[in-house]
Protein backbone atom coordinates (compact mmCIF):
# COMPACT_ATOMS: atom_id res chain seq x y z
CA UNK A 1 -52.12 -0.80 -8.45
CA UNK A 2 -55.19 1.00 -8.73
CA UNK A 3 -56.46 1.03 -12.86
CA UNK A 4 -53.61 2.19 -13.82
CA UNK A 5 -54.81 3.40 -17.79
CA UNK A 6 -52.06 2.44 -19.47
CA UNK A 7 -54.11 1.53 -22.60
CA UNK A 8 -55.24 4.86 -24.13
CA UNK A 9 -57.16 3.68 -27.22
CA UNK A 10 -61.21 4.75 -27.19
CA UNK A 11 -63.04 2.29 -25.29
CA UNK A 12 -65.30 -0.41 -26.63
CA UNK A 13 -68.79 -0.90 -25.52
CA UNK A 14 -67.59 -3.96 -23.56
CA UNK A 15 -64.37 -2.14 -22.19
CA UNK A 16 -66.34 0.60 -21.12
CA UNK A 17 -69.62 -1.58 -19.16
CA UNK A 18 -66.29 -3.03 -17.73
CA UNK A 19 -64.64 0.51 -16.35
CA UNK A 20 -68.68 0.96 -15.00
CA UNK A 21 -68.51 -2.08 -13.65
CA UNK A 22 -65.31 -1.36 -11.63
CA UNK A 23 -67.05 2.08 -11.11
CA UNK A 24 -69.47 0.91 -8.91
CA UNK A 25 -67.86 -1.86 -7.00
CA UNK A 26 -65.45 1.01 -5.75
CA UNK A 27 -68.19 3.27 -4.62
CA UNK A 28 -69.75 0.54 -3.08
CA UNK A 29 -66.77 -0.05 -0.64
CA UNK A 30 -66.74 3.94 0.05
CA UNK A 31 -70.66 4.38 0.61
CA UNK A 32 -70.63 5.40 4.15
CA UNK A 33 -67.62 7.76 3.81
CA UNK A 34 -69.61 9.50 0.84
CA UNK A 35 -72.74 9.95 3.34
CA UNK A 36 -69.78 11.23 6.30
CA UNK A 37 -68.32 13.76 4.30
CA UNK A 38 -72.19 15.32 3.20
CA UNK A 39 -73.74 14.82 6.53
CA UNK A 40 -70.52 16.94 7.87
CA UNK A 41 -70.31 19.42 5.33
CA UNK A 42 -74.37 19.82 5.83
CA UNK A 43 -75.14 19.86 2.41
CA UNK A 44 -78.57 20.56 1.50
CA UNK A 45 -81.01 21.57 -1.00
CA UNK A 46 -80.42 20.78 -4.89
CA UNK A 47 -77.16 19.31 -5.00
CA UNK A 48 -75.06 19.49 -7.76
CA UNK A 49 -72.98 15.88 -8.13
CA UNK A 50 -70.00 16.86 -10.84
CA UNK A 51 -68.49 14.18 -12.17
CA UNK A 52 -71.11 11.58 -11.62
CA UNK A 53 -70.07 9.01 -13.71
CA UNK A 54 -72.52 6.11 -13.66
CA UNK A 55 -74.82 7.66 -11.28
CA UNK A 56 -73.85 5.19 -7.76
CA UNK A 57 -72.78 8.11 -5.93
CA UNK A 58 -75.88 10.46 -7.15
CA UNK A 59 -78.24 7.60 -5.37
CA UNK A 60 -75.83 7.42 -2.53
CA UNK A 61 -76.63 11.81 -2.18
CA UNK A 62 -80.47 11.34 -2.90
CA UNK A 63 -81.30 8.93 0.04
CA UNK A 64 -80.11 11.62 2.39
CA UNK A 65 -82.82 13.37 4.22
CA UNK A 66 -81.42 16.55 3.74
CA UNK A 67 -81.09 16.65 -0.06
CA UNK A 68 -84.03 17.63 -2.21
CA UNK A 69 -82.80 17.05 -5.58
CA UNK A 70 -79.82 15.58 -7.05
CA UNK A 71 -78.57 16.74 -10.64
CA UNK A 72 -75.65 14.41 -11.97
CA UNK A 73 -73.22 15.70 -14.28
CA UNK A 74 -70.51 13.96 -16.39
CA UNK A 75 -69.02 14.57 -19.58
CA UNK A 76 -69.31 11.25 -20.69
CA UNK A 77 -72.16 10.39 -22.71
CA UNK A 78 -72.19 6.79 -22.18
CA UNK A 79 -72.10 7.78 -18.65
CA UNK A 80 -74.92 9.76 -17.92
CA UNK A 81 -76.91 7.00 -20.33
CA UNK A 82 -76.30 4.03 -17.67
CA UNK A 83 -77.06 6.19 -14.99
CA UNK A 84 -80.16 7.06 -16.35
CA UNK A 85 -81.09 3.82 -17.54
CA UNK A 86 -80.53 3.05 -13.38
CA UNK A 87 -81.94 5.47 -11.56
CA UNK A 88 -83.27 4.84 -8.21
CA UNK A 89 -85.03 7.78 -7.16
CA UNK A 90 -87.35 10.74 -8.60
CA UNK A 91 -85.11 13.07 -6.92
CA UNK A 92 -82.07 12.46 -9.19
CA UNK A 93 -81.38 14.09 -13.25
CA UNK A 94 -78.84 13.91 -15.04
CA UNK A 95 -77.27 15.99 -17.48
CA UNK A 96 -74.26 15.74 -20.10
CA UNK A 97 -71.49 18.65 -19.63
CA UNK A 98 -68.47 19.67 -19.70
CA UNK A 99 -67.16 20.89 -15.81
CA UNK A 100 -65.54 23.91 -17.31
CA UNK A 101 -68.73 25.14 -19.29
CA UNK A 102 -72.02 24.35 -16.78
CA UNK A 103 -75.49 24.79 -18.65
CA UNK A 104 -76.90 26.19 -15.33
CA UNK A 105 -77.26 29.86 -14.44
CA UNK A 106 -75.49 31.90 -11.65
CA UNK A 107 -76.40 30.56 -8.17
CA UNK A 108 -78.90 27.32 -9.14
CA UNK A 109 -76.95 25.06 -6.71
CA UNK A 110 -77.23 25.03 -2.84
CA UNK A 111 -74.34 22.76 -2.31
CA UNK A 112 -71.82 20.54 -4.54
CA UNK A 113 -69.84 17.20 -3.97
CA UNK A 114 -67.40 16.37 -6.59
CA UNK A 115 -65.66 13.22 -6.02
CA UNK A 116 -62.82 11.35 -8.23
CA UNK A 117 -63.33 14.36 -10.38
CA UNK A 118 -60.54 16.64 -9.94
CA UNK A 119 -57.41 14.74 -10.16
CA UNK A 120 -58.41 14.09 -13.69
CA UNK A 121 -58.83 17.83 -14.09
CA UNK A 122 -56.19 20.09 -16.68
CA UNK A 123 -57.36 23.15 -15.12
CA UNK A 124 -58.65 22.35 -12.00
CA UNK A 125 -58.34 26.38 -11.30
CA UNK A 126 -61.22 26.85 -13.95
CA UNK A 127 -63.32 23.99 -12.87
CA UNK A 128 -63.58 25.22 -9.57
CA UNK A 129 -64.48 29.12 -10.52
CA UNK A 130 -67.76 27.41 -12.59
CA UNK A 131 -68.59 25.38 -9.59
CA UNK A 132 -68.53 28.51 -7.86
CA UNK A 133 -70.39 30.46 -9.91
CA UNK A 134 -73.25 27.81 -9.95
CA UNK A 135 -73.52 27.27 -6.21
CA UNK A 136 -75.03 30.17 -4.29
CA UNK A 137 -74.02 32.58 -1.97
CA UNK A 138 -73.37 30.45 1.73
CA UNK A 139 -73.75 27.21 -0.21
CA UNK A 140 -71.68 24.12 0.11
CA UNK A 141 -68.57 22.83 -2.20
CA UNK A 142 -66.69 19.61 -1.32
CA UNK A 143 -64.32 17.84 -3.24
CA UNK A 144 -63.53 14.47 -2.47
CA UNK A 145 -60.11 13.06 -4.38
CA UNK A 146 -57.44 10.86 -4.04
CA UNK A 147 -53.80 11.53 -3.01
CA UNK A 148 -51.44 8.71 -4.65
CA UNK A 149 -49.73 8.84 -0.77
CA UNK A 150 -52.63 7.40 1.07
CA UNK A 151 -52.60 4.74 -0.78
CA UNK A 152 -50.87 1.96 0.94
CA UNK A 153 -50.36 -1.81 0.91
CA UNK A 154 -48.13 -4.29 3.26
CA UNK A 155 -46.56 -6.43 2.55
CA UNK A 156 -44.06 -5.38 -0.26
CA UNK A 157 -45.13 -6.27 -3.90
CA UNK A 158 -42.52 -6.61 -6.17
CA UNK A 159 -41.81 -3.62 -8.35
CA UNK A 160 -45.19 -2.01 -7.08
CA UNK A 161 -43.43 1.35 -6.08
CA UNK A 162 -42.13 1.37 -9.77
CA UNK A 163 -45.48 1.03 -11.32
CA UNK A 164 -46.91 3.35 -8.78
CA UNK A 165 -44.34 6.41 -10.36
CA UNK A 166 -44.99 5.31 -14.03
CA UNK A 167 -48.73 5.33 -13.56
CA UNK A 168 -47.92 9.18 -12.16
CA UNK A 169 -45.65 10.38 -14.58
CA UNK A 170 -48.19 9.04 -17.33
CA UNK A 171 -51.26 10.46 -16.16
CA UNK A 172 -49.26 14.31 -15.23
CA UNK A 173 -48.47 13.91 -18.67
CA UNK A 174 -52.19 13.51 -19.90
CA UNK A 175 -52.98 16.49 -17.50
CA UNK A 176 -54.18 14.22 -14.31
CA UNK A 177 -52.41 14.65 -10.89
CA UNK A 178 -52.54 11.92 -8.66
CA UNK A 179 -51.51 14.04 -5.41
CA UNK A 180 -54.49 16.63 -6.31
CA UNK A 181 -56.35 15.70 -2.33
CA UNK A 182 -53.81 17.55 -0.53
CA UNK A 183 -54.15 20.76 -3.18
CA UNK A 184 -57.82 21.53 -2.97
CA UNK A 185 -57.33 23.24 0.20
CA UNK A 186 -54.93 26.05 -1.12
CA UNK A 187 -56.83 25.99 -4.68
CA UNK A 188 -60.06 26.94 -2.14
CA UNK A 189 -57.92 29.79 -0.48
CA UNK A 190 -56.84 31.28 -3.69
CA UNK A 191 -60.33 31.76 -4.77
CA UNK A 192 -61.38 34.06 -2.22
CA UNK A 193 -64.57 32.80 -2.03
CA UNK A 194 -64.71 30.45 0.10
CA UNK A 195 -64.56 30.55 3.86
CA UNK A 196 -64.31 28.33 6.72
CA UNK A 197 -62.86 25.61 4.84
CA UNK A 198 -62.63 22.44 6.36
CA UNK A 199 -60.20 19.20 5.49
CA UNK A 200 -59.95 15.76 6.48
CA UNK A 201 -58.91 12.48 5.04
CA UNK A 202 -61.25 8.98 4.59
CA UNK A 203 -60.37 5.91 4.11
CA UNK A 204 -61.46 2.17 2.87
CA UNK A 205 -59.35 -0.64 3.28
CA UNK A 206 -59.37 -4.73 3.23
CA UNK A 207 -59.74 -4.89 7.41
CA UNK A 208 -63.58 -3.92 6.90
CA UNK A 209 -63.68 -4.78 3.55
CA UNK A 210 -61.94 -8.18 2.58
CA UNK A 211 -62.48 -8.29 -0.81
CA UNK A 212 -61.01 -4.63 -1.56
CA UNK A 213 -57.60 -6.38 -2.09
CA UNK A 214 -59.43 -7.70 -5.29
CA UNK A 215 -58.77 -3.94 -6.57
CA UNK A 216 -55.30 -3.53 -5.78
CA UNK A 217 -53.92 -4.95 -9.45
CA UNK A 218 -56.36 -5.04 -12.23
CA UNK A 219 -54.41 -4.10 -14.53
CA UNK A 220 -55.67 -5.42 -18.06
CA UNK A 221 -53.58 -7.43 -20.92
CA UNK A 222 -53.22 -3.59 -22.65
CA UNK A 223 -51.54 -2.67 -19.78
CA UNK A 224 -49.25 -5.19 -19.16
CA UNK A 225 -48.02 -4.49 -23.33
CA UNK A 226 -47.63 -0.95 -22.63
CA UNK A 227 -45.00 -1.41 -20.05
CA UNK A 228 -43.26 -4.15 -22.85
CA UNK A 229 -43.75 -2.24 -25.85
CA UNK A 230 -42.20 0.75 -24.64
CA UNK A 231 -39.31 -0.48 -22.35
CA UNK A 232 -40.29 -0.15 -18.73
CA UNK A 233 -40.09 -3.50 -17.45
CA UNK A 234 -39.03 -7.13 -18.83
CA UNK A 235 -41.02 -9.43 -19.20
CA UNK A 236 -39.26 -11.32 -16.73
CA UNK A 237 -39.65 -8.48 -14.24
CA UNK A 238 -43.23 -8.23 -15.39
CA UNK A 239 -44.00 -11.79 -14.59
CA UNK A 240 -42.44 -11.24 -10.77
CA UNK A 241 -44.60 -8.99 -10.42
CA UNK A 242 -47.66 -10.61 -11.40
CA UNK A 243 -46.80 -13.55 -8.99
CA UNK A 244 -45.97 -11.43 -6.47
CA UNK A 245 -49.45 -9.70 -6.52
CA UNK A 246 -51.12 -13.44 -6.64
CA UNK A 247 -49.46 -14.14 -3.50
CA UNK A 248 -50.70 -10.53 -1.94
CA UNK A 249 -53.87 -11.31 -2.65
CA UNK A 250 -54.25 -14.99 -1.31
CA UNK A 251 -52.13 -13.54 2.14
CA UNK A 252 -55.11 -13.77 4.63
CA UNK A 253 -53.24 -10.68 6.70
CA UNK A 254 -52.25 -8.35 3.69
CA UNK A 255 -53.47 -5.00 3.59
CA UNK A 256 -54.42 -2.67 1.13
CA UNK A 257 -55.75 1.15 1.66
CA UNK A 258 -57.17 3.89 -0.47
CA UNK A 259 -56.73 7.79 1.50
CA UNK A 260 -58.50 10.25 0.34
CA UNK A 261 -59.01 14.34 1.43
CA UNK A 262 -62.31 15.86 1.62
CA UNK A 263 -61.71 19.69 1.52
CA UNK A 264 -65.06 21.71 1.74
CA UNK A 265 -65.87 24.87 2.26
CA UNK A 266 -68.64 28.07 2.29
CA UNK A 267 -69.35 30.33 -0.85
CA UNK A 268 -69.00 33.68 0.31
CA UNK A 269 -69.44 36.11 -3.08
């Protein structure tokens, strides 16, 4: 459900044109809620998107009339090379950084949308302080991530709720947190500075977007070895659940959902 990462080896060149691949198609289905959450938090000015990855939600933020400039920002190198290699727009740069370490000075930033960022985030606490310190005084911040709860499917699939926990438990344990949407709020609060904080949840699912479903199970051949090799399901169990999937997906009424909160707030410093 969801790429679930089992495989932790480095990435291929094919493996990782793949991940962009999968990249985009899910921003695609989650365009207009990108454009809802900046058109409500009013952001403006340079933007600052953290996290970019392969640059289809930095031309999503550029071809809104209230944006001047976009700078993209991801850590990955291969990244920020497809992006640029696809720009659309002589608004947008991009730049290679880390989130913790920003090569921008004090206040260069009039607002920030970081989405899909955070719940990969070890210190999420230190990530946000640099945002901070880049955006300026009265700018914008918005995080946009998922929480593992909103995402929903019916009917049942076979051992889904037991892949959902392992897929957790594995990525806590590699510093991710798949429940990080409904903790931006308080880690806003505890900053004291930011104000008038805002929250709400989005969501994109297979009733006005068919082909969604396609993204409920991808999980690869490395994944389905991982669960083997280290004693988490059978391989009869496995193979139930890989039927039981096929026959989600070719249900014309199944349903599948992605939730996500989008806390933002005001830099008051």
């Amino acid at each position: 459900m969801i790429k679930s990462s089992y495989d932790l080896r480095s990435k291929t060149y094919d493996e990782h044109m793949k991940q962009i691949k999968e990249l985009e198609k899910v921003i695609s289905f989650e365009k207009e809620n990108v454009e809802f959450c900046i058109k409500n938090a009013e952001m403006r000015g340079c933007c600052l998107d953290l996290g970019c990855g392969p640059g289809t939600t930095t031309d999503i933020i550029a071809m809104l009339n209230n944006i001047e400039r976009v700078i993209g920002v991801d850590y990955d190198k291969n990244f920020i090379k497809y992006a640029n290699s696809m720009k659309k727009s002589n608004k947008i740069c991009y730049v290679n950084a880390d989130c913790y370490d920003l090569p921008f000075p004090d206040d260069y930033f009039d607002s920030c949308y970081a989405r899909y960022l955070f719940q990969h985030l070890k210190y999420p606490e230190k990530a946000l302080d640099e945002i901070i310190r880049v955006v300026k005084n009265h700018g914008v911040i918005g995080i946009h991530d998922i929480d593992y709860d909103l995402v929903i499917h019916a009917p049942k699939v076979k051992y889904s709720d037991r892949i959902k926990k392992i897929n957790t438990r594995l990525k806590a344990y590699y510093g991710s947190d798949m429940h990080i949407g409904r903790k931006i709020e308080q880690l806003y609060y505890k900053t004291n500075k930011l104000k008038r904080i805002r929250v709400f949840k989005t969501v994109t699912n297979s009733v006005d977007y068919p082909e969604f479903k396609e993204l409920f199970c991808n999980m690869s051949n490395g994944d389905l070895d991982f669960l083997l090799r280290n004693g988490l399901f059978t391989s009869h169990e496995l193979h139930e659940h890989v039927e039981s999937v096929k026959a989600f997906l070719n249900m014309p009424d199944s349903f599948y959902q992605i939730g996500n909160y989008f806390t933002y707030g005001e830099v008051f410093k």
